[in-house]
Protein backbone atom coordinates (compact mmCIF):
# COMPACT_ATOMS: atom_id res chain seq x y z
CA UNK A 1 8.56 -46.83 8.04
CA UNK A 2 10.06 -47.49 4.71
CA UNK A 3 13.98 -47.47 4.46
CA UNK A 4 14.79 -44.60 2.82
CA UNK A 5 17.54 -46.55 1.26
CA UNK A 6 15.72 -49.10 -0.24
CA UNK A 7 14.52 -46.63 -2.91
CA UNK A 8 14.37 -46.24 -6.62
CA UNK A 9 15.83 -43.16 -8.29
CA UNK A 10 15.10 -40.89 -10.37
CA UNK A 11 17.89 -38.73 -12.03
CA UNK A 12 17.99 -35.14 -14.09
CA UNK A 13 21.19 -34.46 -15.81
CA UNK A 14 22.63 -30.90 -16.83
CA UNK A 15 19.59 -29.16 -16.39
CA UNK A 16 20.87 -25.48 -17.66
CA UNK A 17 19.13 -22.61 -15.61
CA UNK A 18 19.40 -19.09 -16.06
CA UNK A 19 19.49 -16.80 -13.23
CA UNK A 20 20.87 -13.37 -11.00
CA UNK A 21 24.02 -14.93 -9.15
CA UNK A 22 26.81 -13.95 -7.57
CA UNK A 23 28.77 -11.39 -4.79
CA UNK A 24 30.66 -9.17 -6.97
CA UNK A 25 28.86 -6.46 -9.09
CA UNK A 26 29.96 -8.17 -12.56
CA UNK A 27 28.33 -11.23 -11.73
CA UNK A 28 25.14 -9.25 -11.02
CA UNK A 29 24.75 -7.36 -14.27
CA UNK A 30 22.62 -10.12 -15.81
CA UNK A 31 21.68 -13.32 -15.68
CA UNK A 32 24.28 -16.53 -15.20
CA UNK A 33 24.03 -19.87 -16.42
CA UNK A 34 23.85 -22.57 -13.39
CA UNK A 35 24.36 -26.18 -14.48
CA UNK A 36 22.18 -29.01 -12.10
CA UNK A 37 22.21 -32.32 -11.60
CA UNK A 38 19.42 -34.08 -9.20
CA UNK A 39 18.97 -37.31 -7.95
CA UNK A 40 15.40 -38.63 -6.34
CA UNK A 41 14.78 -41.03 -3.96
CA UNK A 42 11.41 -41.98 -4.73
CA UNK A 43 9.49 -45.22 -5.15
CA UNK A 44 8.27 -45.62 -8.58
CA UNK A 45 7.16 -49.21 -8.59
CA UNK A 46 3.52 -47.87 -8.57
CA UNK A 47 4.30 -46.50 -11.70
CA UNK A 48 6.11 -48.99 -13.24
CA UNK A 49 3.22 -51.45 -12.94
CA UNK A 50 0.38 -48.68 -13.48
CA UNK A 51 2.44 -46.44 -16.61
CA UNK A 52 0.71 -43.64 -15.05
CA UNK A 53 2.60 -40.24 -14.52
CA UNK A 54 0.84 -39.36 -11.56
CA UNK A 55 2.31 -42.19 -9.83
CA UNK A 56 6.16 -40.99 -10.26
CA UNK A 57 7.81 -37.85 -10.39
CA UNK A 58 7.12 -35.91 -13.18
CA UNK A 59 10.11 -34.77 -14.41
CA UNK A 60 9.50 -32.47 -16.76
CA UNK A 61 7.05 -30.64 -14.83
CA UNK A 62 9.60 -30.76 -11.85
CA UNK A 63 12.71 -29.18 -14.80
CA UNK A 64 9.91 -26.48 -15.56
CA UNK A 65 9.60 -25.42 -12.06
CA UNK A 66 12.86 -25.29 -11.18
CA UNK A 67 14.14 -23.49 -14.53
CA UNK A 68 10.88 -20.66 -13.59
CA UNK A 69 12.30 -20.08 -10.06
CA UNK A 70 15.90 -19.65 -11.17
CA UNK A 71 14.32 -16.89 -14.11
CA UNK A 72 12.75 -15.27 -10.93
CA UNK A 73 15.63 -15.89 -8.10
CA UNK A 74 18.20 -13.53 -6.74
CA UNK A 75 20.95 -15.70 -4.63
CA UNK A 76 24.69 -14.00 -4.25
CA UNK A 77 26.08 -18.02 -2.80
CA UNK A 78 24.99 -21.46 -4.77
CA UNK A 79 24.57 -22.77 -1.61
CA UNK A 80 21.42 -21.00 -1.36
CA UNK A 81 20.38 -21.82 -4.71
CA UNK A 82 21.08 -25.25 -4.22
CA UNK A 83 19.36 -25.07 -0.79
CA UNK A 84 16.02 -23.41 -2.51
CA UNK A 85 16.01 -26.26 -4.96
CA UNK A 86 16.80 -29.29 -2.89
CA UNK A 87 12.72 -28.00 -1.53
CA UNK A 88 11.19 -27.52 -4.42
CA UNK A 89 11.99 -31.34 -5.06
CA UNK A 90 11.31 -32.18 -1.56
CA UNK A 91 7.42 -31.06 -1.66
CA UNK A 92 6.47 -33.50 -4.33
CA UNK A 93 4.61 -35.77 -1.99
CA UNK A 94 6.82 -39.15 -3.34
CA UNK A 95 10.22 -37.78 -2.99
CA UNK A 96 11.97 -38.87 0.37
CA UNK A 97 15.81 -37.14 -0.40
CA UNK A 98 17.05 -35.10 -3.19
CA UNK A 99 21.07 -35.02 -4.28
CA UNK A 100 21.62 -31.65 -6.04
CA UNK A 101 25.00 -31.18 -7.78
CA UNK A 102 25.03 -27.28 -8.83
CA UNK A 103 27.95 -25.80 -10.97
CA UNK A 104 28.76 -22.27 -12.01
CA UNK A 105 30.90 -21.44 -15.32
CA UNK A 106 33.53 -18.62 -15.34
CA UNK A 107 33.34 -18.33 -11.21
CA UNK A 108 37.09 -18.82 -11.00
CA UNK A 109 39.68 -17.87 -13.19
CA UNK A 110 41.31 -20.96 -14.50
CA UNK A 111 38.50 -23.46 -13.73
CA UNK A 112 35.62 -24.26 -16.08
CA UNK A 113 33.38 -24.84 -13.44
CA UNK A 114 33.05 -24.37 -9.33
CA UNK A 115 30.19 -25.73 -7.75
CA UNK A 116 28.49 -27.88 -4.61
CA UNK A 117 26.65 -31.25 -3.99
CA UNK A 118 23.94 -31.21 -0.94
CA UNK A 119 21.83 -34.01 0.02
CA UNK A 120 18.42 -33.39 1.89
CA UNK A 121 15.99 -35.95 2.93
CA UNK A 122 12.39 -35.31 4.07
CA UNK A 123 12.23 -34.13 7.74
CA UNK A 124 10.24 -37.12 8.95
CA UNK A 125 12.99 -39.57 8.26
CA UNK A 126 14.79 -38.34 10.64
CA UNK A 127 17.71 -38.95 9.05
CA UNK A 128 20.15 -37.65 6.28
CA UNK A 129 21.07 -40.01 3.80
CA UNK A 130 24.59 -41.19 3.98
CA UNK A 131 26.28 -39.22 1.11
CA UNK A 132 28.58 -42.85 0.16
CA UNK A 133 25.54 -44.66 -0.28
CA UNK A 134 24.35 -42.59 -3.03
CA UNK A 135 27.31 -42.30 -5.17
């Protein structure tokens, strides 16, 4: 088996969803903007060799999805957000963890932003990813 840390990365930066959020009734009136970060673990040497995109991770076809299921989703917590994203990333067939840093404007009086990291790794790895490794 291939170390899971001996992998390439691929990164999406302030991906801006919009989306039903939250636990009190304001929050709930209409859509919230979510802010997302992700980092792959994948192995895109294929690719890099071939400059085909069906040997990587596409993505913007990967930005689409997610930004369609957070139109459609109804989460009160981000940490079930988060969760639902972290497997959308995880069935592309290449990725072996996903790092998702979620934030959530106007949450907390005084704070631009709250939010939550979580770090997932395929199931047959049998392992998480140490969270140090990928900072």
């Amino acid at each position: 088996m291939e170390d899971i840390y001996s992998t390439d990365k691929i990164f999406i930066n302030n991906l801006e969803v919009e989306t039903t959020i939250g636990i009190y009734d304001w929050e709930r009136e209409a859509p919230r903007p979510l802010f997302l970060n992700l980092e792959i673990g994948c192995n895109i040497s294929k690719a890099s060799i071939s400059d085909e995109i069906n040997d990587t991770i596409d993505y913007d076809k990967l930005s689409k999805e997610i930004t369609a299921f957070a139109t459609n989703a109804d989460y009160q917590l981000i940490e079930s957000f988060a969760e639902a994203v972290t497997q959308i990333a995880l069935s592309y067939n290449s990725v072996k963890w996903v790092k998702v840093e979620l934030s959530k404007p106007g949450a907390v009086e005084n704070a631009k932003h709250v939010g939550i990291s979580i770090l997932r790794a395929q199931p047959q790895t049998n392992q998480q990813p140490d969270i140090s490794e990928l900072i």
